[in-house]
Protein backbone atom coordinates (compact mmCIF):
# COMPACT_ATOMS: atom_id res chain seq x y z
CA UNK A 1 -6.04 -5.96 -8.45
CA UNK A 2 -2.57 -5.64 -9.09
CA UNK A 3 -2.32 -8.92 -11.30
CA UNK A 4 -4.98 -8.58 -13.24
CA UNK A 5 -3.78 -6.87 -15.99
CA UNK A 6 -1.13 -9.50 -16.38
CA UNK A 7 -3.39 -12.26 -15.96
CA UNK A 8 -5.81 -10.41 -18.48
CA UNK A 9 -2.30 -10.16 -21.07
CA UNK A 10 -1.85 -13.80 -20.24
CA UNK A 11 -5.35 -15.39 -21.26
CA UNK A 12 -6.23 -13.91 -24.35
CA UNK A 13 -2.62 -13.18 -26.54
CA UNK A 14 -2.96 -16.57 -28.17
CA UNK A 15 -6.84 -15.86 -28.78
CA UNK A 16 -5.61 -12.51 -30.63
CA UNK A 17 -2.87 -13.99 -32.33
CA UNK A 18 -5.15 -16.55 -33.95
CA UNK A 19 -7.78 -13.85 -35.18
CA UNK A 20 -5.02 -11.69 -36.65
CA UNK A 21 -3.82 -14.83 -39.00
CA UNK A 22 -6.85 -15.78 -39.96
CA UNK A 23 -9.14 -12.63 -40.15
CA UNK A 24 -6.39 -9.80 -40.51
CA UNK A 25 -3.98 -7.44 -38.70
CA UNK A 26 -5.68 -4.63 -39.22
CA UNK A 27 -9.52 -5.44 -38.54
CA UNK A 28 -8.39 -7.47 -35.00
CA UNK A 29 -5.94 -4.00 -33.98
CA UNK A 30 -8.67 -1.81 -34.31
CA UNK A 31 -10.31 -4.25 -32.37
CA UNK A 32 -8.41 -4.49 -29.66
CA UNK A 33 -8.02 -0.95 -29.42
CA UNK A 34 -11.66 -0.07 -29.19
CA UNK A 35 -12.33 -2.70 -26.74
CA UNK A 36 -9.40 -1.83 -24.35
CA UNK A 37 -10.51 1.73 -24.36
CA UNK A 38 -13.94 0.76 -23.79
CA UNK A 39 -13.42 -0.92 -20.84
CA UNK A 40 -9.94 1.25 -19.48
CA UNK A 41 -12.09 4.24 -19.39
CA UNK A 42 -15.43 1.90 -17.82
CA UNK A 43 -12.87 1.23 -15.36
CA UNK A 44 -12.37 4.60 -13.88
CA UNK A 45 -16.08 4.77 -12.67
CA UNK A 46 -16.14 1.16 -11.13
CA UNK A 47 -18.48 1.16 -7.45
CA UNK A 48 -15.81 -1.11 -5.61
CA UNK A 49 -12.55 -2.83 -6.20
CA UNK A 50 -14.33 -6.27 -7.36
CA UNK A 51 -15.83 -4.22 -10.95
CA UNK A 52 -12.59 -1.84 -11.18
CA UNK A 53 -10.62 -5.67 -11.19
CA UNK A 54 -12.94 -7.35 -13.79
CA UNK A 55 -12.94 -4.03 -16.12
CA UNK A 56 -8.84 -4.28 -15.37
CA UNK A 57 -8.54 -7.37 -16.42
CA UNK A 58 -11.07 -6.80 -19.91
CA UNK A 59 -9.47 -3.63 -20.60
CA UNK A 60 -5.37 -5.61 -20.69
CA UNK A 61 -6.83 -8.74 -22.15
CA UNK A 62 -8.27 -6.50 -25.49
CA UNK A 63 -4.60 -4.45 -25.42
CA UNK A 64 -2.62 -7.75 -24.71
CA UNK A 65 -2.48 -8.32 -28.38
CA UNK A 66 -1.83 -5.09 -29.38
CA UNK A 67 1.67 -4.76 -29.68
CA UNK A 68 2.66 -8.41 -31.28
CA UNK A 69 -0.02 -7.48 -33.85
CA UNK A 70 1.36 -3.89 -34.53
CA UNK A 71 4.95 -5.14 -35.15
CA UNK A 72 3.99 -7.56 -37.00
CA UNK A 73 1.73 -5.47 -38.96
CA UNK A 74 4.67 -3.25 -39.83
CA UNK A 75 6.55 -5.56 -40.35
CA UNK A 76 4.89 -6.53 -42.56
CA UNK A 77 4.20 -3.25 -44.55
CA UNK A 78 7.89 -2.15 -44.94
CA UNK A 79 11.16 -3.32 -46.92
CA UNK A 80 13.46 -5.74 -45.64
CA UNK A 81 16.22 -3.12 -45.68
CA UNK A 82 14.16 -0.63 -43.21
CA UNK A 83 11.97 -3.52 -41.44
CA UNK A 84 14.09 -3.81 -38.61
CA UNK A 85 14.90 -0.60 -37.56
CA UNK A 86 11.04 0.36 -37.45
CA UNK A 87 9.89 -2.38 -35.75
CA UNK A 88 12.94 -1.94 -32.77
CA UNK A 89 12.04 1.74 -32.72
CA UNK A 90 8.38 0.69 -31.88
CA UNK A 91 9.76 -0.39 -27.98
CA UNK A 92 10.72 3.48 -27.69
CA UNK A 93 6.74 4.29 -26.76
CA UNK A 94 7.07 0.99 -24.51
CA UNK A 95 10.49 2.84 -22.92
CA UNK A 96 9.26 6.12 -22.56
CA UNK A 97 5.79 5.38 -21.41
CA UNK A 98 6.40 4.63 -17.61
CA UNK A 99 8.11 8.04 -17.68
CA UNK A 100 5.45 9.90 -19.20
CA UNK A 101 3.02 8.23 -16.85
CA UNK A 102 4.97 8.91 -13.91
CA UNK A 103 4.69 12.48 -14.36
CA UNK A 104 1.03 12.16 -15.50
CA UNK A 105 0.76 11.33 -11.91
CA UNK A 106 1.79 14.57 -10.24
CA UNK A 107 -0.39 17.37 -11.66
CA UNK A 108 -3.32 15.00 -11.57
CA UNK A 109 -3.34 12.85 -8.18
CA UNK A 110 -2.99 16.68 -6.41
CA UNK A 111 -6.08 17.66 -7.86
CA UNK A 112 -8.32 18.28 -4.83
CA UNK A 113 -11.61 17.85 -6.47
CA UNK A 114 -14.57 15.58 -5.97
CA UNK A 115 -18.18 14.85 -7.45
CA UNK A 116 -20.43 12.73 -6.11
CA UNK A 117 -22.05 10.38 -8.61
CA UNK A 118 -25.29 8.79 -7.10
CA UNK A 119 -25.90 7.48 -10.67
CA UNK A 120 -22.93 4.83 -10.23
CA UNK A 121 -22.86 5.51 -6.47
CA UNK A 122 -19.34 6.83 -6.86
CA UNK A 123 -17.07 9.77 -5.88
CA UNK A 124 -15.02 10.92 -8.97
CA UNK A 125 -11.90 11.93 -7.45
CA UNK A 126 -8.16 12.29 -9.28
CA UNK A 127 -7.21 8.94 -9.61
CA UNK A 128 -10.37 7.74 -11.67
CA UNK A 129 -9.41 10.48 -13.91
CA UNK A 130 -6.07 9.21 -14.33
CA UNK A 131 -7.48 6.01 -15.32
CA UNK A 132 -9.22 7.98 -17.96
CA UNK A 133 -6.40 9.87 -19.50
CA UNK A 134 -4.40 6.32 -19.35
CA UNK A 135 -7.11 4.53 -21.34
CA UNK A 136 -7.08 7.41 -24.57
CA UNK A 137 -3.80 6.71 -26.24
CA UNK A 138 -5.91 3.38 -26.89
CA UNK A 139 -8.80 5.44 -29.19
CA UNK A 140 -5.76 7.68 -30.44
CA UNK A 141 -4.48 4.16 -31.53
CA UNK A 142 -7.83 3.01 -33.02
CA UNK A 143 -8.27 6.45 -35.24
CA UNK A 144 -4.43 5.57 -36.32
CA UNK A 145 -5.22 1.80 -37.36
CA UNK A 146 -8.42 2.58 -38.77
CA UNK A 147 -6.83 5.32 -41.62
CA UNK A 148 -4.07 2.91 -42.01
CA UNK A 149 -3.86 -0.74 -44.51
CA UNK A 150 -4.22 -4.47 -44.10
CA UNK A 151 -0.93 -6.25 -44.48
CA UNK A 152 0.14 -7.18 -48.06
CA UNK A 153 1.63 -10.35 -47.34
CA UNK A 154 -1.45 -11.46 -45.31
CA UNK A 155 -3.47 -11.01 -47.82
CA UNK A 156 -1.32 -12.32 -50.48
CA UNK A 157 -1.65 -15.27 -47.68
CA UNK A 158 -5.03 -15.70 -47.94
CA UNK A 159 -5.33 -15.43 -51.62
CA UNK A 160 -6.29 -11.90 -52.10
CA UNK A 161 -3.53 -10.92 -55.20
CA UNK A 162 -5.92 -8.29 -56.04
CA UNK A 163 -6.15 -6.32 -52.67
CA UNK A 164 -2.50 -7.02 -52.26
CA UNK A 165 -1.83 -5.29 -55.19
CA UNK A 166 -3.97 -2.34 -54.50
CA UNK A 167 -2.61 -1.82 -50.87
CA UNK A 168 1.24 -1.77 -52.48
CA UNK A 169 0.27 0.64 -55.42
CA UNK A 170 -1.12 3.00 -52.06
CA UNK A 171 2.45 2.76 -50.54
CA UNK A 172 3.55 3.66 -54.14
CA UNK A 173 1.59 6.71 -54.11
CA UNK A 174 2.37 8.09 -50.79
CA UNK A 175 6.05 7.59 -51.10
CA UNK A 176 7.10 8.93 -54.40
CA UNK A 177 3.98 11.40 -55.34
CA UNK A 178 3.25 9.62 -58.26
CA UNK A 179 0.26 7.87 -60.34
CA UNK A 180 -0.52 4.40 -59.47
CA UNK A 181 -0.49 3.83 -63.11
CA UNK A 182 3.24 4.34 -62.82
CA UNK A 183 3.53 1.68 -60.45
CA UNK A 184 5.49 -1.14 -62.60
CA UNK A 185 4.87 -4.46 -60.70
CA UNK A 186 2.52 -6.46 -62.25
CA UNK A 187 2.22 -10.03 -60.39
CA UNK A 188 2.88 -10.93 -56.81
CA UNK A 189 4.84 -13.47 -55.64
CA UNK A 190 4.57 -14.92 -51.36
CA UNK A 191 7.60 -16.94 -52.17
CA UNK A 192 6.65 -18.49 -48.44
CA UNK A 193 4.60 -21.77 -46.61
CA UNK A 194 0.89 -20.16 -46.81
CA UNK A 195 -0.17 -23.67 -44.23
CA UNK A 196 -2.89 -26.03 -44.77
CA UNK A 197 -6.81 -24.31 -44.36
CA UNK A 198 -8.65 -26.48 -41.79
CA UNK A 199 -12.76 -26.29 -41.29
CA UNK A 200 -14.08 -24.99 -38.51
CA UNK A 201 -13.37 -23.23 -35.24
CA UNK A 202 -11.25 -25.80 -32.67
CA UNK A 203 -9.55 -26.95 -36.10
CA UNK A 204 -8.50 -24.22 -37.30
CA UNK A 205 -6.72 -22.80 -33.57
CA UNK A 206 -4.86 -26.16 -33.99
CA UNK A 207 -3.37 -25.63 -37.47
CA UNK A 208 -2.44 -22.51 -36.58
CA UNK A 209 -0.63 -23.86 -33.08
CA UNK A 210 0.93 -26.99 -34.14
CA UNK A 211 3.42 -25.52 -36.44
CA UNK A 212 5.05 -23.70 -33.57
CA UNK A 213 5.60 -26.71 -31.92
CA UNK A 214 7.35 -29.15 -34.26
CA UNK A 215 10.43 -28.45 -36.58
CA UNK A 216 11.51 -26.77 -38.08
CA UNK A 217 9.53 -23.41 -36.29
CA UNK A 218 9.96 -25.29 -32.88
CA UNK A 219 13.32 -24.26 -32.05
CA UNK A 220 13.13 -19.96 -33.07
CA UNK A 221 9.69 -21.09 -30.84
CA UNK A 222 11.55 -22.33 -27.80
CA UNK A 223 14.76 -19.80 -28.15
CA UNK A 224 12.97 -17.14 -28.56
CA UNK A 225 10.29 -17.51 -25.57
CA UNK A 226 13.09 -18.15 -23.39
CA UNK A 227 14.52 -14.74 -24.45
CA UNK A 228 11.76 -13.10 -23.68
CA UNK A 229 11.14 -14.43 -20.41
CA UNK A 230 14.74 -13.83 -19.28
CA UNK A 231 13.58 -10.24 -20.29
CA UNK A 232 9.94 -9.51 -18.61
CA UNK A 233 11.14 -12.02 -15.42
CA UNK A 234 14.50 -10.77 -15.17
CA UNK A 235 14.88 -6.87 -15.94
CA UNK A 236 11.15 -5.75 -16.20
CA UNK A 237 10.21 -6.13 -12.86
CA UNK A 238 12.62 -3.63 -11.61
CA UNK A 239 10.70 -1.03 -14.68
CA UNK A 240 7.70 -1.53 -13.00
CA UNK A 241 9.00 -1.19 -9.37
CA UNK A 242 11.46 1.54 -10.50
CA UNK A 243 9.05 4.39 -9.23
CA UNK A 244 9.23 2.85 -5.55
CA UNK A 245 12.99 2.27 -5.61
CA UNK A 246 13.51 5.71 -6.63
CA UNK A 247 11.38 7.33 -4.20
CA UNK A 248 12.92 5.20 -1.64
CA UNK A 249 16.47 6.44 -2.27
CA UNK A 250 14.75 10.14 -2.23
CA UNK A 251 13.67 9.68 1.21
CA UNK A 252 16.17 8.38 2.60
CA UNK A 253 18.36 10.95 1.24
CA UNK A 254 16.16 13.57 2.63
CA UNK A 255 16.37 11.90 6.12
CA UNK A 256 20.07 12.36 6.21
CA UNK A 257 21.26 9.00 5.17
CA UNK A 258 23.39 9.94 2.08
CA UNK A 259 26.17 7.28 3.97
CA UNK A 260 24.25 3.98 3.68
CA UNK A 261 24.70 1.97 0.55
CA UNK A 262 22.09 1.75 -1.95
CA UNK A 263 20.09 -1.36 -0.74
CA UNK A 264 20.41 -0.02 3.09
CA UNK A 265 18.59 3.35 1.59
CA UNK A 266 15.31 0.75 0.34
CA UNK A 267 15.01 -1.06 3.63
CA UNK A 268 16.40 1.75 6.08
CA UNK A 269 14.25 1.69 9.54
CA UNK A 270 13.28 5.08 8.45
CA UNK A 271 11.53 4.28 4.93
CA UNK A 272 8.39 1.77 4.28
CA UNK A 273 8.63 2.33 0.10
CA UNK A 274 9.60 -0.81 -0.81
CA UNK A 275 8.14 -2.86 2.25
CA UNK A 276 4.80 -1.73 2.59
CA UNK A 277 2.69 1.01 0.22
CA UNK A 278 -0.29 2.39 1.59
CA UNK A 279 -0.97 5.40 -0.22
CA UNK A 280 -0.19 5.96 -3.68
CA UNK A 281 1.60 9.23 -3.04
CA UNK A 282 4.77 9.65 -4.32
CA UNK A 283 7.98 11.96 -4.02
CA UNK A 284 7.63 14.42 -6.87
CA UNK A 285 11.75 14.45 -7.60
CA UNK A 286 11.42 10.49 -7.64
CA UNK A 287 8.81 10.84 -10.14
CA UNK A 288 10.54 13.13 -12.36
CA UNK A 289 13.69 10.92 -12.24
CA UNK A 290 12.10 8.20 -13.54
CA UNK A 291 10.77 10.46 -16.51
CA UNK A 292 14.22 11.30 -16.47
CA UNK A 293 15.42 7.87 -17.05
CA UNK A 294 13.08 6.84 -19.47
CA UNK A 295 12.86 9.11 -21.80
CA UNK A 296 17.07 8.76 -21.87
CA UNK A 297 16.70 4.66 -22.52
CA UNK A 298 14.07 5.66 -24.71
CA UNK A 299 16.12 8.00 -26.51
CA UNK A 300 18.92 5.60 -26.82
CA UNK A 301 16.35 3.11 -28.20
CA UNK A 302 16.20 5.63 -31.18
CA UNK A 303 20.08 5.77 -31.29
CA UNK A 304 20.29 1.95 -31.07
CA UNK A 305 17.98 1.67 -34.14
CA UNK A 306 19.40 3.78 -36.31
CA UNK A 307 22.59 1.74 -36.06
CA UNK A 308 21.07 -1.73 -35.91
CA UNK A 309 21.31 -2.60 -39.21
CA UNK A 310 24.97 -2.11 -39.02
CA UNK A 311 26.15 -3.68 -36.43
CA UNK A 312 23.28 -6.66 -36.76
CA UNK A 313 20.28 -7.55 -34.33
CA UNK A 314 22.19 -10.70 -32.55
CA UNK A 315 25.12 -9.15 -32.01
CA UNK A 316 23.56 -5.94 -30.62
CA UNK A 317 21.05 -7.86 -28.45
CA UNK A 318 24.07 -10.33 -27.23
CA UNK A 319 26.13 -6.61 -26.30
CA UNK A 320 22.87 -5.34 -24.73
CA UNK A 321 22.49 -8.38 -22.21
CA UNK A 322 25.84 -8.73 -21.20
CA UNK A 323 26.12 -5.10 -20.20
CA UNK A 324 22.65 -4.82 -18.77
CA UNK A 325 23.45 -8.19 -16.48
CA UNK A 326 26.59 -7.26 -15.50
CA UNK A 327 24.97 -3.95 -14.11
CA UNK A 328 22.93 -5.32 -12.71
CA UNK A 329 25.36 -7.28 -10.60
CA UNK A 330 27.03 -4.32 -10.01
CA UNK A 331 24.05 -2.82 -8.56
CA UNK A 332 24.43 -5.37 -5.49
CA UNK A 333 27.93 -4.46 -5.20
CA UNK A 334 28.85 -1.04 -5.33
CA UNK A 335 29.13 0.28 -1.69
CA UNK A 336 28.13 4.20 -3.73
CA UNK A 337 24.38 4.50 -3.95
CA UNK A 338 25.36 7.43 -6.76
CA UNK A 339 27.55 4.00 -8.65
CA UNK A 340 24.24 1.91 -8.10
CA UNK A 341 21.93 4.22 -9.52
CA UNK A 342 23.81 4.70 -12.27
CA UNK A 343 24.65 0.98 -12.60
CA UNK A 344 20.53 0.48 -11.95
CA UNK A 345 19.76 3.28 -15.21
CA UNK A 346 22.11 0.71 -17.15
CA UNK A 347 20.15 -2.55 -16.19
CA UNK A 348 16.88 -1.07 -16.16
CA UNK A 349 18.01 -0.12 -19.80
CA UNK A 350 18.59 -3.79 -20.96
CA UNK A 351 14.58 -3.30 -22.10
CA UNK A 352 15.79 -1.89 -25.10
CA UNK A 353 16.21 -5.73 -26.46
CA UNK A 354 12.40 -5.69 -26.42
CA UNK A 355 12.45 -4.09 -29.75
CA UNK A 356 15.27 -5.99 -31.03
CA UNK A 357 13.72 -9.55 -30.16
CA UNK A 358 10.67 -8.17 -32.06
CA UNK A 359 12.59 -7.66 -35.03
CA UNK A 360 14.17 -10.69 -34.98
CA UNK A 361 10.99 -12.74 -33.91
CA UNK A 362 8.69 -11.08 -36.97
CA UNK A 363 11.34 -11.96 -39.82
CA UNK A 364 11.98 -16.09 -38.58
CA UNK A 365 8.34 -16.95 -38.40
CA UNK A 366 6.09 -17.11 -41.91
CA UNK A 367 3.51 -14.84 -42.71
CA UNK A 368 0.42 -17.37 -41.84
CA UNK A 369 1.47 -17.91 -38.20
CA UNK A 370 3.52 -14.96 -37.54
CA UNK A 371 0.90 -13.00 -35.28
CA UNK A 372 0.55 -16.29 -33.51
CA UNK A 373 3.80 -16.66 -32.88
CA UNK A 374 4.51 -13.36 -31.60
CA UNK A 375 1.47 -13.58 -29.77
CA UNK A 376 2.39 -17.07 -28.08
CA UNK A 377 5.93 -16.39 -27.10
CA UNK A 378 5.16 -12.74 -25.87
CA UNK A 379 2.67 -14.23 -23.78
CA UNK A 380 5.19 -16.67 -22.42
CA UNK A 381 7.36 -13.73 -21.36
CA UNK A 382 5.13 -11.87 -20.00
CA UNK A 383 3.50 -14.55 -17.63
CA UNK A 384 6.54 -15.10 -15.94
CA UNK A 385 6.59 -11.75 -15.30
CA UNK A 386 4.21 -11.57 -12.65
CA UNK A 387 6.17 -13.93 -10.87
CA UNK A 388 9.09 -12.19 -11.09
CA UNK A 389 7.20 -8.91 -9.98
CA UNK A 390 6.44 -10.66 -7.14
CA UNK A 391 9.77 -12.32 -6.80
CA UNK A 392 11.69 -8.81 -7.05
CA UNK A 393 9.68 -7.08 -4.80
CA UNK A 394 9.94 -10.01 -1.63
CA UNK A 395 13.94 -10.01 -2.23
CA UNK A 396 14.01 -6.36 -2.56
CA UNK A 397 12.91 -6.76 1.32
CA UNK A 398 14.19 -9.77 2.65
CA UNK A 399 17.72 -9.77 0.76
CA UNK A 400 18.41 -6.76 -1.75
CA UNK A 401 21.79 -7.39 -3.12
CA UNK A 402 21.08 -10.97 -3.67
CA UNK A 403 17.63 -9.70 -5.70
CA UNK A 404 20.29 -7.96 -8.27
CA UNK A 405 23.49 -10.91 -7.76
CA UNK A 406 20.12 -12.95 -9.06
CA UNK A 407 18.30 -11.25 -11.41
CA UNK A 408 21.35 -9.67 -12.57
CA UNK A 409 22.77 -12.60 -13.23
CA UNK A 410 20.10 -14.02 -15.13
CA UNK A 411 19.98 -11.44 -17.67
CA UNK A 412 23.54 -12.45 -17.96
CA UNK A 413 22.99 -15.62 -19.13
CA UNK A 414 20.21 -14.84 -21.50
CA UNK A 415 23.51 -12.88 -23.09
CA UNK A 416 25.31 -16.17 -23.60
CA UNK A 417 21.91 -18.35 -24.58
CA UNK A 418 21.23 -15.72 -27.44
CA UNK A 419 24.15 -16.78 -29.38
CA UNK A 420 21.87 -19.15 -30.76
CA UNK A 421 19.89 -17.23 -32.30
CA UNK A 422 20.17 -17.34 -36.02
CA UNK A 423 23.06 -15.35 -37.86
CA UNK A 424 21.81 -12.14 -39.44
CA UNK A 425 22.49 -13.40 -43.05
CA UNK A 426 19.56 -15.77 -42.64
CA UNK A 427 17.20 -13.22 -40.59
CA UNK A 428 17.47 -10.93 -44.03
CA UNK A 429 17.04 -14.05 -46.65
CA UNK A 430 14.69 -12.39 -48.72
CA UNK A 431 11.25 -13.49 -50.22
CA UNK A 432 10.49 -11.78 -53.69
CA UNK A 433 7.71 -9.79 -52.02
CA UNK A 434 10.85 -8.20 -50.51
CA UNK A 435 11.83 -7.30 -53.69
């Protein structure tokens, strides 16, 4: 049950990315939205753990092209000077979302109530309504994408000047106030590879692929996925197991063992967190830390953003990594469990290049395989990140300071690997549409 979401993420993102090149951002979003709501909130009355896994798995493979089409959607719908600040302060909802969903959890899971269904043959109890309340920031999404417009540049891709020109004159409107027959542009220019059209179904998936994977797209391909796997297999694991670690340390705190080291606290005699789960109860104070904790990397995603522009995506991402990885060795170190906390908070925070590698990812890829290649190389990332899920938690158990020597250490070299990514002068070479 636990991988299917992942595995749901991992089979359909290049399926996604394909629609949203060749049928449009906005019409596959809404999409996506409306299906993964559909079956999210299905989910919450499933009989048995079989339907609740196939309904899992529908519900992440219509979000898992969600966010690769959104940035590149705005992306796509803003000026080159703004562009990347947006699109990196779109990972502050990804940042702040475990938080919000960890205290989600404790009003609702103490809920006491329960209604038989003999409809569904079901029991609806608190955590089915959690599944619920999860699964409506999905139709809040829909209503957002439905009110909002298709991509200029995709449809100046596809040939439609006209619709192009109507969509910018919109933008025109809302920003300064005025009449669209004040709007001064008169003729369009892609300035950009629009591809070769190919006939039919199989075809076109191919022409839409193969670019990716020979020069000169192959390399940003390559760099890029590796980046991003360094980053779901290396630092998100320890997001998604945060809420475990945490209440771990709370517990064995409360049992009087403020004088181990951190790692000692996870796998003290006296504390089955991280070994072995078998309720889904948690410490309240654990959950509100990690609230705590992301809503303050989320905030300084927001900070980070502001500034990005200045100090330039690759150089900010390169400072990011380095930091985060050498926290996170520092994690395994420390003989404080107050210094490894802290120095956790700081590796845990190396997420924040999430939004960054967006950025960079929707401006080196053209407009007629840019949702595919988002698509594709998020999809990469995230794959490997059920591995190292699984990875994390085993070496959180059988060897804990090796699991952040390791991992921390990896995100340490994805510091060093992204000096390859290209210089910041030609991330902001400009197409007239810029302009």
């Amino acid at each position: 049950m636990a991988g299917m979401p992942l595995l749901g993420i991992i089979a359909t993102s290049h399926f996604w990315g394909y629609l949203a090149d060749t049928k449009g951002r906005r019409k596959i979003l809404a999409l996506c939205m409306i299906l993964a709501f559909l079956a999210g909130g299905a989910s919450a009355l499933s009989p048995d753990w079989i339907v609740f896994s196939v309904l899992k798995f529908l519900s992440s493979a219509a979000v898992s092209g969600t966010y690769a089409l959104a940035v590149s959607l705005l992306s796509e719908c803003t000026p080159q000077n703004r562009r990347s600040v947006l699109v990196a302060s779109t990972s502050t909802t990804y940042l702040a979302a475990s938080g919000v969903m960890a205290v989600l959890c404790i009003p609702v899971l103490q809920l006491s109530f329960s209604y038989d269904i003999p409809l569904l043959g079901i029991t609806f109890t608190p955590w089915r309504l959690l599944n619920i309340i999860f699964a409506m920031p999905c139709a809040i999404g829909a209503i957002g994408v439905y009110i909002s417009y298709e991509s200029p540049r995709y449809l100046l891709s596809i040939g439609e000047d006209y619709k192009a020109m109507e969509v910018l004159k919109r933008f025109f409107v809302i920003n300064s106030g005025k009449s669209a027959d004040e709007y001064k542009v008169g003729t369009l220019v892609l300035g950009e590879d629009i591809g070769k059209a190919a006939e039919g179904f199989w075809a076109s998936i191919v022409s839409q692929t193969v670019p990716l994977m020979k020069p000169p797209l192959l390399k940003n391909t390559v760099l890029l996925s590796i980046l991003f796997i360094i980053l779901y297999f290396g630092i998100n694991p320890f997001l998604v197991w945060l809420p475990f670690i945490t209440d771990g340390v709370v517990k064995s705190l409360e049992n009087g063992n403020n004088d181990l080291n951190f790692c000692e606290m996870l796998n003290s005699d006296k504390n089955t967190t991280v070994i072995e789960i078998n309720d889904c109860s948690l410490n309240k104070f654990a959950l509100i830390t990690v609230f705590v904790i992301s809503i303050m990397i989320a905030a300084l995603n927001v900070v980070l953003s502001c500034v990005v522009n200045c100090v330039g995506r690759k150089n900010m991402f390169i400072c990011i990594q380095v930091v985060s990885g050498i926290a996170g060795i520092c994690v395994g170190v420390s003989s404080s469990w107050v210094a490894s906390v802290v120095f956790l908070a700081i590796f845990v925070a190396g997420l924040l290049n999430l939004g960054i590698l967006s950025s960079i990812s929707v401006d080196v890829f053209p407009t007629y395989v840019k949702a595919m290649a988002v698509c594709v190389i998020l999809m990469v990332g995230r794959g490997t990140s059920v591995l190292g899920i699984s990875v994390a938690k085993n070496m959180l158990v059988s060897d804990c300071e090796m699991s952040f020597y390791c991992f921390g250490g990896l995100t340490f070299v994805g510091g060093l690997i992204a000096f390859l990514l290209p210089n910041e002068n030609a991330l902001l070479k400009k197409t007239p549409l810029d302009s």
